[in-house]
PDB file of N, CA and C in Angstrom:
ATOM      1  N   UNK A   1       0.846  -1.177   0.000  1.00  0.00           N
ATOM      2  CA  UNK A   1       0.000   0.000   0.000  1.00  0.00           C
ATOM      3  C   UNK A   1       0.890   1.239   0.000  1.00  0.00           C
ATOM      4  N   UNK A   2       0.836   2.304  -0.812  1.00  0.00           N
ATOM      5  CA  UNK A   2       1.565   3.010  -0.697  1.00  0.00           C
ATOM      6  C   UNK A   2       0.926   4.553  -0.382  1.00  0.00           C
ATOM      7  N   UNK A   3       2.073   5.184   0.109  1.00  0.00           N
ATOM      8  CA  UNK A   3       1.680   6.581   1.153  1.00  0.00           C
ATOM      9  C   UNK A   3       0.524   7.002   1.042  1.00  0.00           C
ATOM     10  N   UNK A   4      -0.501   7.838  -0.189  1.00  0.00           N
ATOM     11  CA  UNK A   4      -1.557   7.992  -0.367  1.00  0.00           C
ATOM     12  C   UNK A   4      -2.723   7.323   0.312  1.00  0.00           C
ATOM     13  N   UNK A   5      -2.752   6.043  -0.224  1.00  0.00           N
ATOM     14  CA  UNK A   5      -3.815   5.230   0.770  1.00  0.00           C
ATOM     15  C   UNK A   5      -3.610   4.407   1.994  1.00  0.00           C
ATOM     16  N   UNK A   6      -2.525   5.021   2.604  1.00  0.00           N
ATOM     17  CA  UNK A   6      -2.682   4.131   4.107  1.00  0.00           C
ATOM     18  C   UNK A   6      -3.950   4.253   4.681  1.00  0.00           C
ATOM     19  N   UNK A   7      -4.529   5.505   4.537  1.00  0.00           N
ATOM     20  CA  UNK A   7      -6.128   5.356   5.289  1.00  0.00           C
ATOM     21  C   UNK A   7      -7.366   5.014   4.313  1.00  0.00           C
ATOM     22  N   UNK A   8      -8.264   4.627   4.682  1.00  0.00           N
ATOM     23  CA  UNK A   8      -9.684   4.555   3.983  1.00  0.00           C
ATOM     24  C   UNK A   8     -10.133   6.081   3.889  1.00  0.00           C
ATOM     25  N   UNK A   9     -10.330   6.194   2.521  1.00  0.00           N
ATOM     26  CA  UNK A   9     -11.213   7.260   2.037  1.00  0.00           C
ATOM     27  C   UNK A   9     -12.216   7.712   3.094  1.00  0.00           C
ATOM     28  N   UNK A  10     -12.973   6.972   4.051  1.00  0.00           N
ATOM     29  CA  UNK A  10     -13.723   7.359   5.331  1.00  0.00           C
ATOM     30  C   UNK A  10     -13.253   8.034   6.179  1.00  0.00           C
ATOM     31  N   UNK A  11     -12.050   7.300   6.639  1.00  0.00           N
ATOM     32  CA  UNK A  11     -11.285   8.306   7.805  1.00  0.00           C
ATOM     33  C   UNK A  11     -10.596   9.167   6.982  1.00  0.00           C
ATOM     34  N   UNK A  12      -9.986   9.592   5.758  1.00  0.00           N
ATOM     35  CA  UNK A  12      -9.586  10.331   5.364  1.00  0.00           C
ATOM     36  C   UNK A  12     -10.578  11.984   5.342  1.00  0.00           C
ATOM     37  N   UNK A  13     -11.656  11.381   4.669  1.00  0.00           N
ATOM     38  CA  UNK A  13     -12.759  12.140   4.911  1.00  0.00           C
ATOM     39  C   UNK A  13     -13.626  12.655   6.046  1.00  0.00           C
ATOM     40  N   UNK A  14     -13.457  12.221   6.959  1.00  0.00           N
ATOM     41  CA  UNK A  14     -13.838  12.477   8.729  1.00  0.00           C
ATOM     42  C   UNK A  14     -12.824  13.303   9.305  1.00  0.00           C
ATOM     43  N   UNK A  15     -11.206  13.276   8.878  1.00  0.00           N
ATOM     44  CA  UNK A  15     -10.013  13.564   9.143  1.00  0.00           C
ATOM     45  C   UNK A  15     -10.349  15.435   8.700  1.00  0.00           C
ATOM     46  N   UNK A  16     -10.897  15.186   7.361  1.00  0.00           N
ATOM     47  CA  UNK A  16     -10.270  16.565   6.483  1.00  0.00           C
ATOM     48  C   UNK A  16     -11.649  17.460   7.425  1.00  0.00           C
ATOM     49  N   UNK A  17     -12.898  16.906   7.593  1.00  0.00           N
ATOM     50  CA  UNK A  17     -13.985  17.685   7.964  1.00  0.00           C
ATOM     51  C   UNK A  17     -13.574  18.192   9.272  1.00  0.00           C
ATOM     52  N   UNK A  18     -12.917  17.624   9.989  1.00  0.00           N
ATOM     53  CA  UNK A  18     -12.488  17.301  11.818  1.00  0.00           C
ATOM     54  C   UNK A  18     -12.259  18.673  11.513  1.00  0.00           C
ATOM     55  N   UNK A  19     -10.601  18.952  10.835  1.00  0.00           N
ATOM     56  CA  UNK A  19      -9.666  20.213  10.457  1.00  0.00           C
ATOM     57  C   UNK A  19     -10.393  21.092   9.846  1.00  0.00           C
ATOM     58  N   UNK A  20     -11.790  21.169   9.682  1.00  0.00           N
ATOM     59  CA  UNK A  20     -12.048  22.270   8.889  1.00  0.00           C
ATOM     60  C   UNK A  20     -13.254  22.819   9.665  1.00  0.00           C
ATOM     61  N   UNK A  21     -13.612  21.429  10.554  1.00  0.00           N
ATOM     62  CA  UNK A  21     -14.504  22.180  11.570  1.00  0.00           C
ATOM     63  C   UNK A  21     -13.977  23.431  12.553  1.00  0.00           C
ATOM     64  N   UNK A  22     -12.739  22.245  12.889  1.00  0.00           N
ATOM     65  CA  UNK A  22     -12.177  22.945  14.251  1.00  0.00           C
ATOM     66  C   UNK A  22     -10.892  23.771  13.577  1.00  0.00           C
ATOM     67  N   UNK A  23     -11.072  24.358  12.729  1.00  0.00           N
ATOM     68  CA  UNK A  23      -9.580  25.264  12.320  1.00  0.00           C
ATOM     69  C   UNK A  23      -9.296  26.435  12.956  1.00  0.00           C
ATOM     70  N   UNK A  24     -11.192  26.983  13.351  1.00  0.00           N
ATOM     71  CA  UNK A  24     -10.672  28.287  13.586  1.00  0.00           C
ATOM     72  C   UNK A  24     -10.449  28.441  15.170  1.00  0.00           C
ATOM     73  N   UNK A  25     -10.599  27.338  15.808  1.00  0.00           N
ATOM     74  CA  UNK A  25     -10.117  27.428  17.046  1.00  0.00           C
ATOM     75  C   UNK A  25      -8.159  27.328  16.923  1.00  0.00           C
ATOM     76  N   UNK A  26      -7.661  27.067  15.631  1.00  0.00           N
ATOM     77  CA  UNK A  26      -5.843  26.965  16.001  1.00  0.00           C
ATOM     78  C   UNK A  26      -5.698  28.436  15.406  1.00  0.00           C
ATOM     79  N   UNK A  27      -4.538  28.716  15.874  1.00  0.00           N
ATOM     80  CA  UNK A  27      -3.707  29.990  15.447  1.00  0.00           C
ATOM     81  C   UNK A  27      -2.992  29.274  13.656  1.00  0.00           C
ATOM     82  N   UNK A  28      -3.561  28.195  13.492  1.00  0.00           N
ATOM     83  CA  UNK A  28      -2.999  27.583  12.432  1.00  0.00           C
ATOM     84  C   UNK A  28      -3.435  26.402  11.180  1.00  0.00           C
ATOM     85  N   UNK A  29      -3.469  25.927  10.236  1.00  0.00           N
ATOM     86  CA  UNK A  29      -4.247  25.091   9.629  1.00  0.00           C
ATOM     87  C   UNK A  29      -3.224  24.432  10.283  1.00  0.00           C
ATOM     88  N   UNK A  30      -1.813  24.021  10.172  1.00  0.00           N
ATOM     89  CA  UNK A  30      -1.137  23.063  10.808  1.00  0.00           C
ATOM     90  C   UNK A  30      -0.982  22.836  12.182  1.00  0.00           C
ATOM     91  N   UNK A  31      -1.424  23.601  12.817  1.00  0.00           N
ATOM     92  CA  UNK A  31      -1.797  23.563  14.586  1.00  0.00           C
ATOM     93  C   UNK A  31      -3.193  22.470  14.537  1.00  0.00           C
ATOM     94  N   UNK A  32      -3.787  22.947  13.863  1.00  0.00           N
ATOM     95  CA  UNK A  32      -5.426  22.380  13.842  1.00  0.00           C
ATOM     96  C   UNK A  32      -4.845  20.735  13.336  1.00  0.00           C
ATOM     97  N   UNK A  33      -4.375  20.509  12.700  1.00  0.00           N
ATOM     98  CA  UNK A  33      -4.016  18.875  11.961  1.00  0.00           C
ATOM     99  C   UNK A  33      -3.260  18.750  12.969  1.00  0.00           C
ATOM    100  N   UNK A  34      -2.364  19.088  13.882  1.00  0.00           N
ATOM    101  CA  UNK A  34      -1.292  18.148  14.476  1.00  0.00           C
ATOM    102  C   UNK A  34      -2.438  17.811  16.046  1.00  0.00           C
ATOM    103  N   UNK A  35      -3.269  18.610  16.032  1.00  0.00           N
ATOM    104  CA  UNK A  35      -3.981  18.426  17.421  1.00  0.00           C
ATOM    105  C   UNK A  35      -5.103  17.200  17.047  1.00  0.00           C
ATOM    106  N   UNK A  36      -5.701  17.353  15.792  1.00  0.00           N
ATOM    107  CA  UNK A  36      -6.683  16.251  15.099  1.00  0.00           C
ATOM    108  C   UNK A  36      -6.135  14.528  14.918  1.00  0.00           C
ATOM    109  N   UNK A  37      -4.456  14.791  13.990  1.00  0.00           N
ATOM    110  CA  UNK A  37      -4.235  13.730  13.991  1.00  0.00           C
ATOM    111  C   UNK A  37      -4.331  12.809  15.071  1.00  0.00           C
ATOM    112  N   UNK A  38      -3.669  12.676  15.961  1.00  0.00           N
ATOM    113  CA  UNK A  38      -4.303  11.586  17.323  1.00  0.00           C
ATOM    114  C   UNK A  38      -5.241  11.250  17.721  1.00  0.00           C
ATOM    115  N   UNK A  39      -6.329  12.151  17.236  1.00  0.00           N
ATOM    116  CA  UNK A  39      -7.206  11.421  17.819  1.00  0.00           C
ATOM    117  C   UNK A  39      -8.157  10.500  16.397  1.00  0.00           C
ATOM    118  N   UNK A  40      -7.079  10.663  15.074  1.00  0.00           N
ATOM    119  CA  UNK A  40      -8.027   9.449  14.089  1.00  0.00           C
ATOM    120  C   UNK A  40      -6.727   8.515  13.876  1.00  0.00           C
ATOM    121  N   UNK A  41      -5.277   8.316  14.847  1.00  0.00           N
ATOM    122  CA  UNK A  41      -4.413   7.583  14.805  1.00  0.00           C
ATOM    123  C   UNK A  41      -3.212   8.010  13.458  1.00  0.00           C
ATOM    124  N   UNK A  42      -3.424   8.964  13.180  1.00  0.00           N
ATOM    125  CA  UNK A  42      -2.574   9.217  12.557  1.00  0.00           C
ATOM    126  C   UNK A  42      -1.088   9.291  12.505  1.00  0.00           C
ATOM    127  N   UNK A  43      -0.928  10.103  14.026  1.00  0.00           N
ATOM    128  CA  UNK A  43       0.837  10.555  14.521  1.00  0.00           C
ATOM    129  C   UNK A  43       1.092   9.522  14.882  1.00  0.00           C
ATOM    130  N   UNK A  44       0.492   7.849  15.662  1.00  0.00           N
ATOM    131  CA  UNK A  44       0.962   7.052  16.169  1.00  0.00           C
ATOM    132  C   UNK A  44       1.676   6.282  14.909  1.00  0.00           C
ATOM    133  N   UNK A  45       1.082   6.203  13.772  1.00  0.00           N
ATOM    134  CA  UNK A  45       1.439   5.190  12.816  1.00  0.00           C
ATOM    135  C   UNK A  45       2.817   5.976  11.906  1.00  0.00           C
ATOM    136  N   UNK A  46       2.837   7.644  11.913  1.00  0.00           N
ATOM    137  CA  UNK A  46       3.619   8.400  11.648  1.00  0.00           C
ATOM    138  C   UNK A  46       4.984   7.993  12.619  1.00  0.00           C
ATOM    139  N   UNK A  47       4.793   7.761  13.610  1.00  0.00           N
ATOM    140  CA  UNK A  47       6.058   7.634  14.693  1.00  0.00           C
ATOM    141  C   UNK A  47       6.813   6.540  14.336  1.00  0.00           C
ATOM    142  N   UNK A  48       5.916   5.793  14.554  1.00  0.00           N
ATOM    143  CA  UNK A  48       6.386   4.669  14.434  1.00  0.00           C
ATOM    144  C   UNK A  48       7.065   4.462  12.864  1.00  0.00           C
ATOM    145  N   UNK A  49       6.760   4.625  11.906  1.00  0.00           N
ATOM    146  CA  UNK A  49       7.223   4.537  10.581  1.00  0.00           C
ATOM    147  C   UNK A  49       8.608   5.213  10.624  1.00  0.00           C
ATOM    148  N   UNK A  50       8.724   6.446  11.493  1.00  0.00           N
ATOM    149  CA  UNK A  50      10.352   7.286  11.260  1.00  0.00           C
ATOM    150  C   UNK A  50      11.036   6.658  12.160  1.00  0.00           C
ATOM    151  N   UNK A  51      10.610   5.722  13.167  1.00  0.00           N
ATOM    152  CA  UNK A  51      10.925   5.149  14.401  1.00  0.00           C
ATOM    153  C   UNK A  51      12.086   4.270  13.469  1.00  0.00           C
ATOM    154  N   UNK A  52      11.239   2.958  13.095  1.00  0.00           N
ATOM    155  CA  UNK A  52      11.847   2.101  11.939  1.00  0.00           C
ATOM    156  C   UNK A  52      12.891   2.332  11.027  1.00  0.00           C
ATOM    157  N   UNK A  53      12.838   3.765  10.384  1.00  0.00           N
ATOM    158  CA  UNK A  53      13.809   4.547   9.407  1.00  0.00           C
ATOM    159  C   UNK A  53      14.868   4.828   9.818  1.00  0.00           C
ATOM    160  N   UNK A  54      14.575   5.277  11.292  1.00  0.00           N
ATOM    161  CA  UNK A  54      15.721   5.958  12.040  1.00  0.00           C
ATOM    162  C   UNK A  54      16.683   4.586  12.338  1.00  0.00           C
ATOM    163  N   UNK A  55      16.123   3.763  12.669  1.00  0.00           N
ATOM    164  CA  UNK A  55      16.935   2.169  12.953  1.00  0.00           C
ATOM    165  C   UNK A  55      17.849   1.681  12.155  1.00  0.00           C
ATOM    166  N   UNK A  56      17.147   1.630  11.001  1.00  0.00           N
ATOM    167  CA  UNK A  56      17.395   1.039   9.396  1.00  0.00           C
ATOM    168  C   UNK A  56      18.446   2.139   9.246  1.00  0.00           C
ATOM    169  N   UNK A  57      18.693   3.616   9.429  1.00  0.00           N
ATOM    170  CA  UNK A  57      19.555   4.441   8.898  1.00  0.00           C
ATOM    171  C   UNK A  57      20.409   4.094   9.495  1.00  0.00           C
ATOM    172  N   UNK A  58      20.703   4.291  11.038  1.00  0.00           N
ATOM    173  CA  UNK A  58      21.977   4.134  12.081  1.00  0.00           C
ATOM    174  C   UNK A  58      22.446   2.622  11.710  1.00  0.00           C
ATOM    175  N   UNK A  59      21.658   1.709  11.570  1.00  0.00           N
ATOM    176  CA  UNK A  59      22.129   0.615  11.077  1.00  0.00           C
ATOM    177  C   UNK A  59      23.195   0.413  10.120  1.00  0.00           C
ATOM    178  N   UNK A  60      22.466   0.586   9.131  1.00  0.00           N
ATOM    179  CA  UNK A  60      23.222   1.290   7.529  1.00  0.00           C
ATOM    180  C   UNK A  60      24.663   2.359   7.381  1.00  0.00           C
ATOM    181  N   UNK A  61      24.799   3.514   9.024  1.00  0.00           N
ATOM    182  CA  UNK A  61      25.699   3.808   9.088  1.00  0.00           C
ATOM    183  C   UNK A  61      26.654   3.387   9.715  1.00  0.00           C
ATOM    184  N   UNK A  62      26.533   2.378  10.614  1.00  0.00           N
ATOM    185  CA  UNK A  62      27.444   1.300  11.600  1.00  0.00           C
ATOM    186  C   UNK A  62      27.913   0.585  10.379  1.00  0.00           C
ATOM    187  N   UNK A  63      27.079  -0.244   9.264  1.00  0.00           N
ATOM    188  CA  UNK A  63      27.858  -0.833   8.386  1.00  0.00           C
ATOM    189  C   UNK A  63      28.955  -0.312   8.145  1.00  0.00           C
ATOM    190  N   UNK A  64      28.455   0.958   6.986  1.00  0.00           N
ATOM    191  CA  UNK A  64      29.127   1.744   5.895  1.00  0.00           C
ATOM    192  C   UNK A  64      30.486   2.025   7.131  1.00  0.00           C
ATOM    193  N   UNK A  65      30.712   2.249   8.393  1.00  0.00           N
ATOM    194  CA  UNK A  65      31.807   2.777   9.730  1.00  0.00           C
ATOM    195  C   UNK A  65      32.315   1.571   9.476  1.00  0.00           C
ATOM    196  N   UNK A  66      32.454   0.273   9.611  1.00  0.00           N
ATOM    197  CA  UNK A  66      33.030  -0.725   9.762  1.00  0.00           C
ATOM    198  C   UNK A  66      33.745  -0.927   8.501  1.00  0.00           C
ATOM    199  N   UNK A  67      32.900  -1.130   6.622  1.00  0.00           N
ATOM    200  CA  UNK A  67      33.577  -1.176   5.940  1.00  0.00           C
ATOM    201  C   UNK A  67      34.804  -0.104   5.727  1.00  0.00           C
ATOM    202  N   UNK A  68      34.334   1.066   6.107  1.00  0.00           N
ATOM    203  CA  UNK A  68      35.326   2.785   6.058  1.00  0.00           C
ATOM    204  C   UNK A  68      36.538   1.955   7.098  1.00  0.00           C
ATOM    205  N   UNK A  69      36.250   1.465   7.813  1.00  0.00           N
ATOM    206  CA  UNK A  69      37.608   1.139   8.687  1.00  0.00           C
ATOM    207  C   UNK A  69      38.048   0.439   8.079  1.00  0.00           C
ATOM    208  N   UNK A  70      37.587  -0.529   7.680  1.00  0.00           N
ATOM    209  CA  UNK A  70      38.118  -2.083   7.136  1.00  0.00           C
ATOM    210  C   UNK A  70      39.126  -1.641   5.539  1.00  0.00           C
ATOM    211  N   UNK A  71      38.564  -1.089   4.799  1.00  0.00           N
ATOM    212  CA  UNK A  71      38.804  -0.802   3.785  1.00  0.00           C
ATOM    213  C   UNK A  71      40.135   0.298   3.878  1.00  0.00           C
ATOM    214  N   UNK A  72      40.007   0.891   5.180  1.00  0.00           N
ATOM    215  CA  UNK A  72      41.363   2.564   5.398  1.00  0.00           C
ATOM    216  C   UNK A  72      42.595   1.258   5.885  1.00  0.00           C
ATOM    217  N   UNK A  73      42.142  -0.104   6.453  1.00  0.00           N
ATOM    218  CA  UNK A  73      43.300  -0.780   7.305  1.00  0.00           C
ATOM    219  C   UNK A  73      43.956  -1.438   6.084  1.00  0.00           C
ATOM    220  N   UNK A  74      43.355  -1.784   4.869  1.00  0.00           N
ATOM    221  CA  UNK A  74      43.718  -2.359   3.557  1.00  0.00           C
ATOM    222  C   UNK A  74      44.811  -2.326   3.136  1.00  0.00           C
ATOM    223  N   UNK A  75      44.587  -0.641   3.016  1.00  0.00           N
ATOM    224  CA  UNK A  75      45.438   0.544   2.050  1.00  0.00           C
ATOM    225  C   UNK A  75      46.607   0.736   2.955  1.00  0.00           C
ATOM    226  N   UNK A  76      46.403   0.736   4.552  1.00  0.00           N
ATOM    227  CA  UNK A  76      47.637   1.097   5.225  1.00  0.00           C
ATOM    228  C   UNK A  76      48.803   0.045   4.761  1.00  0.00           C
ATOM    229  N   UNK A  77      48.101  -1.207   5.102  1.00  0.00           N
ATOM    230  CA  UNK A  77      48.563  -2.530   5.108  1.00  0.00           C
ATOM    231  C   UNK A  77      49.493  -2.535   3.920  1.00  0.00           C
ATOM    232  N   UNK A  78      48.820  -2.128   2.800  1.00  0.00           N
ATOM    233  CA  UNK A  78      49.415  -2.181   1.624  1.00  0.00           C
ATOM    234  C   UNK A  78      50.886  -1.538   0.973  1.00  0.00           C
ATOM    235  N   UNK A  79      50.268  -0.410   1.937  1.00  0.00           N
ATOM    236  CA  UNK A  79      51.781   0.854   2.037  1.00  0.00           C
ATOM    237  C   UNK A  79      52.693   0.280   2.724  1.00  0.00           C
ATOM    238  N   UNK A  80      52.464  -0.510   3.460  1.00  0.00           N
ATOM    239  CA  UNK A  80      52.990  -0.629   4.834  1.00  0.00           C
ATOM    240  C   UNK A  80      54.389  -2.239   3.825  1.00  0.00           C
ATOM    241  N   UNK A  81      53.496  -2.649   3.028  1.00  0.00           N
ATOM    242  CA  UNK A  81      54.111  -3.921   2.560  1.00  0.00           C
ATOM    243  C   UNK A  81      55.190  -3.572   1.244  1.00  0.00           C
ATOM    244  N   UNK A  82      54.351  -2.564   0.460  1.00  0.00           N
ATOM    245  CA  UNK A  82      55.383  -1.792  -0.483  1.00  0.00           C
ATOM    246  C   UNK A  82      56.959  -1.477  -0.721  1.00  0.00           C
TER     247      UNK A  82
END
């Protein structure tokens, strides 16, 4: 499923009316959505998704640190044998 339709057209549509009921109570259209989202589950499934990313990235940079070492001890090695 991709980004567009993670929600049903229903809650999407309950979502947009929520923000347009209650807008003029925020100093903001984006004040008004960040206070709405939680309560149709939105920010929880948002968290969690950058939660995952953030893992997968630091992950990905511990690799890429290990080969950067592995690969700098190579070249020393190499000089070193020259």
């Amino acid at each position: 499923m991709n980004k567009s339709n993670k929600f049903s057209p229903e809650v999407r549509e309950r979502a947009v009316r929520m923000v347009q009921e209650h807008r003029g109570e925020y100093p903001s259209l984006w004040a008004a959505i960040e206070s709405i989202a939680p309560k149709i589950g939105c920010e929880a499934q948002r968290v969690k998704d950058l939660e995952r990313e953030v893992r997968e990235l630091r992950k990905a940079s511990e690799i890429l640190k290990l080969a950067s070492a592995f690969f700098a001890q190579a070249v020393l090695d190499r000089r070193i044998k020259s």
